[in-house]
Protein backbone atom coordinates (compact mmCIF):
# COMPACT_ATOMS: atom_id res chain seq x y z
CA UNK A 1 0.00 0.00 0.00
CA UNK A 2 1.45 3.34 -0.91
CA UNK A 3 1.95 5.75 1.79
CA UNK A 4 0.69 9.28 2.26
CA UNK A 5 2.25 12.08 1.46
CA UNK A 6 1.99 14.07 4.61
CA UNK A 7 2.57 17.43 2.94
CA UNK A 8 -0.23 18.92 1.01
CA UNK A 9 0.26 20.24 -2.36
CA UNK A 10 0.37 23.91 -2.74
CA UNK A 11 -3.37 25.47 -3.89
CA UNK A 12 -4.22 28.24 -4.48
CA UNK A 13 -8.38 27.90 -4.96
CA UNK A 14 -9.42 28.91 -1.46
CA UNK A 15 -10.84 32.02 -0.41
CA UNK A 16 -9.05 32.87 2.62
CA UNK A 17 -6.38 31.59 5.43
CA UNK A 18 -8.79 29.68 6.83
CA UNK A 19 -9.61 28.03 4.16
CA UNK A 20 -6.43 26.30 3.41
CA UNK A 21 -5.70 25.62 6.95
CA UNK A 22 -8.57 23.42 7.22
CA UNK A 23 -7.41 21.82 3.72
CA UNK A 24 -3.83 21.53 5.87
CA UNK A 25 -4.76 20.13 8.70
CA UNK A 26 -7.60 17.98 7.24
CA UNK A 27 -4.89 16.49 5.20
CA UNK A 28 -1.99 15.58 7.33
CA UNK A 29 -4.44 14.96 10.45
CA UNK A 30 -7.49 13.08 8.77
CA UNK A 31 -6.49 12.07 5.19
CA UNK A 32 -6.09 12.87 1.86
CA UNK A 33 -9.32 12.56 0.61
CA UNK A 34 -10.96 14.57 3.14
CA UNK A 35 -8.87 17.17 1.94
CA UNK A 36 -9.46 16.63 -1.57
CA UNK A 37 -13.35 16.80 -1.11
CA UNK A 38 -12.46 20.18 1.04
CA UNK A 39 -10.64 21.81 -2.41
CA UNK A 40 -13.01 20.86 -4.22
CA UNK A 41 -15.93 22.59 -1.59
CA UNK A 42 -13.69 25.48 -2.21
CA UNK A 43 -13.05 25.42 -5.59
CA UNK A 44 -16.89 25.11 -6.48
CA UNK A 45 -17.35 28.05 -3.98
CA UNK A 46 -15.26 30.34 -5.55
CA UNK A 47 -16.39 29.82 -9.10
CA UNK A 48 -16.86 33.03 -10.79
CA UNK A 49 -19.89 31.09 -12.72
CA UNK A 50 -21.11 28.66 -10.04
CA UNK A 51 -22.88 25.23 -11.50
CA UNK A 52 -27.00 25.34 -10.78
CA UNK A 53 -26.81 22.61 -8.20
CA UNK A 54 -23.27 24.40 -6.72
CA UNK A 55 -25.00 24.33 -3.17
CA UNK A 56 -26.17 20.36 -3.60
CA UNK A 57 -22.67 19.72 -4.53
CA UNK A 58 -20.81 21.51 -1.56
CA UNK A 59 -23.23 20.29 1.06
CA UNK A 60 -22.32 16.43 -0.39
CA UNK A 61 -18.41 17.20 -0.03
CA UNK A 62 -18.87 18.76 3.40
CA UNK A 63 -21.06 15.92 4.15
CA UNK A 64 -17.98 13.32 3.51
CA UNK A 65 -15.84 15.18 5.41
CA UNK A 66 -17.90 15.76 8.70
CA UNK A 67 -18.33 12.03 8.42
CA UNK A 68 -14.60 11.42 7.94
CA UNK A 69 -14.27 13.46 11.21
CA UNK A 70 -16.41 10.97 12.99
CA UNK A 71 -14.89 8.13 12.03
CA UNK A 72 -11.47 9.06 12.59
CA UNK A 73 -12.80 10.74 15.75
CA UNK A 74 -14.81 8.31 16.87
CA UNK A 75 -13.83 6.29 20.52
CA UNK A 76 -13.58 2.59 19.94
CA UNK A 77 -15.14 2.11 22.72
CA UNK A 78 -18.27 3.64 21.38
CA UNK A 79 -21.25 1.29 20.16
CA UNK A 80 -24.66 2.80 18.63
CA UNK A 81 -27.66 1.90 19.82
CA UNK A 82 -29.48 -1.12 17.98
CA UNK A 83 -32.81 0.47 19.23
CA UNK A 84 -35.41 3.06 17.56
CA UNK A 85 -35.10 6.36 20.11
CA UNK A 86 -39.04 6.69 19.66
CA UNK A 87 -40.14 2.96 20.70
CA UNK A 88 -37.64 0.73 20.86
CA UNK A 89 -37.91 -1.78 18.18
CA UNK A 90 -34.87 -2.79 17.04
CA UNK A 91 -33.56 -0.53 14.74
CA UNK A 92 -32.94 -0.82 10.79
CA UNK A 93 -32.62 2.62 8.21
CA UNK A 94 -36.38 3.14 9.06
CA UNK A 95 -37.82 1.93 12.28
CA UNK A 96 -40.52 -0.85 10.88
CA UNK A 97 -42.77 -0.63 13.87
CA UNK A 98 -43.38 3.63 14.24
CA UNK A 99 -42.01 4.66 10.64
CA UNK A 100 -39.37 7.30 12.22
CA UNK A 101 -35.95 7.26 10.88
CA UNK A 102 -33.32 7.73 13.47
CA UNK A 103 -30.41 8.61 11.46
CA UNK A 104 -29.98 12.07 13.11
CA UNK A 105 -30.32 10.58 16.52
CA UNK A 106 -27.32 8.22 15.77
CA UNK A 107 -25.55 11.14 14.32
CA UNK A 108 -25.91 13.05 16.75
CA UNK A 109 -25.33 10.24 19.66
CA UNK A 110 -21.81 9.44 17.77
CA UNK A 111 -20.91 13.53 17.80
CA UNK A 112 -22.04 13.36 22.05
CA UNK A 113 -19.47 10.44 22.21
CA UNK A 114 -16.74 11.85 20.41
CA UNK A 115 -17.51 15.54 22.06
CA UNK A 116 -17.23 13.63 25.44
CA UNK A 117 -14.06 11.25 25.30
CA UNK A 118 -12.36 14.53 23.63
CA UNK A 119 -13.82 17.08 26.33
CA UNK A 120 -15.04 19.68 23.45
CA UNK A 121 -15.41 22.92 24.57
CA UNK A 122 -19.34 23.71 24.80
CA UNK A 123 -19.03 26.31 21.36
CA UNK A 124 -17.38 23.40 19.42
CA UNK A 125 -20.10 20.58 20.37
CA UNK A 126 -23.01 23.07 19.42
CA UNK A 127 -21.20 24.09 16.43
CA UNK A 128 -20.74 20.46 15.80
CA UNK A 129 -24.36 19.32 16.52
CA UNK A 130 -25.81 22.04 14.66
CA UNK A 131 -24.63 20.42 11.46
CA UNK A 132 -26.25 17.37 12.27
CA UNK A 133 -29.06 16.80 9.81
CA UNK A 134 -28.54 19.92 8.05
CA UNK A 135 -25.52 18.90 5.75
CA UNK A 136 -27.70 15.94 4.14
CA UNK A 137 -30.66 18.16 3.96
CA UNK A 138 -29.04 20.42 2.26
CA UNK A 139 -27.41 18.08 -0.10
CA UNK A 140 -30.54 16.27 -1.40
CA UNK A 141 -33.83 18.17 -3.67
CA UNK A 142 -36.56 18.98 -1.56
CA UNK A 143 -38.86 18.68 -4.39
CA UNK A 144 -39.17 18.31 -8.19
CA UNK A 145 -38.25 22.38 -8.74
CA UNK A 146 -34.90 24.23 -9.25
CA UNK A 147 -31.79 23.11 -7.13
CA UNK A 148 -30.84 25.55 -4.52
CA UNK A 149 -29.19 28.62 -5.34
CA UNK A 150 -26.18 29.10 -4.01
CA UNK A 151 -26.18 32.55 -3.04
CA UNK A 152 -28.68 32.00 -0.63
CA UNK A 153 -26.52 29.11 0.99
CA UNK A 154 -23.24 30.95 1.03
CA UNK A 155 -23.11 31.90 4.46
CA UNK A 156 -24.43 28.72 6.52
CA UNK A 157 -21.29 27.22 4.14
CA UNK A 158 -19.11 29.97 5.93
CA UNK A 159 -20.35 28.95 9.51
CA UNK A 160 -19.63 24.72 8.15
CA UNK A 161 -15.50 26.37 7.40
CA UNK A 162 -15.63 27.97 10.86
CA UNK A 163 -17.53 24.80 12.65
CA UNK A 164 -14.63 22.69 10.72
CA UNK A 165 -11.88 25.13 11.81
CA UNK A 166 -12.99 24.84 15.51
CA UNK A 167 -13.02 20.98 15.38
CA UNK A 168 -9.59 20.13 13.90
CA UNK A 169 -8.26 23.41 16.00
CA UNK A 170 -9.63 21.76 19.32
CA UNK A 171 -8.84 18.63 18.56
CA UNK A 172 -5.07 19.43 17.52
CA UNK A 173 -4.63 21.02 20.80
CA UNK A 174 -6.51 18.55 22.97
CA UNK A 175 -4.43 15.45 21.71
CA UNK A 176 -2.54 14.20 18.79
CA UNK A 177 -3.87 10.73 19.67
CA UNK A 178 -7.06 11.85 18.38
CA UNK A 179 -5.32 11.43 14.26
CA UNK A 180 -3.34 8.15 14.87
CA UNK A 181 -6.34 6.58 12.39
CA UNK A 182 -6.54 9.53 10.20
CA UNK A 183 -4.39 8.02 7.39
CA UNK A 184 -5.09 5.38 6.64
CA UNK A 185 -8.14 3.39 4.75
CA UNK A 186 -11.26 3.49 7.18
């Protein structure tokens, strides 16, 4: 298996410092394809002509990083509950016995976990939590019209950079241990 290259190429597609320091530390701390889905977020945001579904797009990316976050993040220790949160039949992709779907619960459960064995400051686990939900929302049509414009979705994609920055920032200063998974195949 090849090995990493722990030093990100020089790019120059993002819009700010912050920007590339999350594309940094993503890299070296989580993996290179985390980082390469972050570009790519950035490059698509900083189109001069943005694609139609430009906001769909972005939201998917950030949506495979957050998750990359978790899993690399994640305690081993951790197990998810094999329960529906609403009335306890075991659980599947849709409970079959009430009809609710309890994906967001188990996202946000694995987020608690991770916010706990990492002590999180309380600004970084609401940031965190807030994107729970929201990321494949946005991602996904909500009906048969027009994709989302991006304009209108420009700054909640702003608040995902600063909720990302806050993570990896945290969790570089709280422990290293926290990226002894982060390159390698999940």
């Amino acid at each position: 298996m090849e090995q990493p290259n722990l030093y990100p190429p020089p790019v120059s597609d993002f819009m700010d410092g912050r920007q590339e320091r999350i594309y940094k530390r993503l890299y070296t701390r989580i993996g290179e394809g985390s980082a390469i889905f972050y570009r790519e977020a950035c490059q698509l945001r900083s189109m001069k002509q943005a694609f139609a579904t430009t906001a769909h797009l972005v939201a998917h990316l950030f949506r495979e990083i957050e998750s990359a976050l978790r899993a690399v993040t994640l305690p081993d220790t951790y197990q998810p509950s094999e329960e529906c949160p609403d009335c306890r039949s075991k659980q599947g992709e849709q409970c079959p016995t009430c009809g609710s779907w309890f994906e967001k619960s188990s996202h946000q459960k694995a987020i608690i976990a991770i916010a706990d064995a990492y002590e999180l400051d309380k600004s970084t686990r609401k940031q965190w939590l807030g994107l729970s939900g929201k990321l494949h929302g946005y991602a996904h049509r909500n009906s048969l019209t027009h994709p989302r414009p991006y304009a209108e979705y420009k700054a909640f994609y702003e608040s995902v950079d600063a909720t990302f920055d806050s993570i990896l920032a945290f969790l570089e200063r709280k422990s290293s241990r926290v990226f002894l998974k982060g390159n390698r195949p999940l």
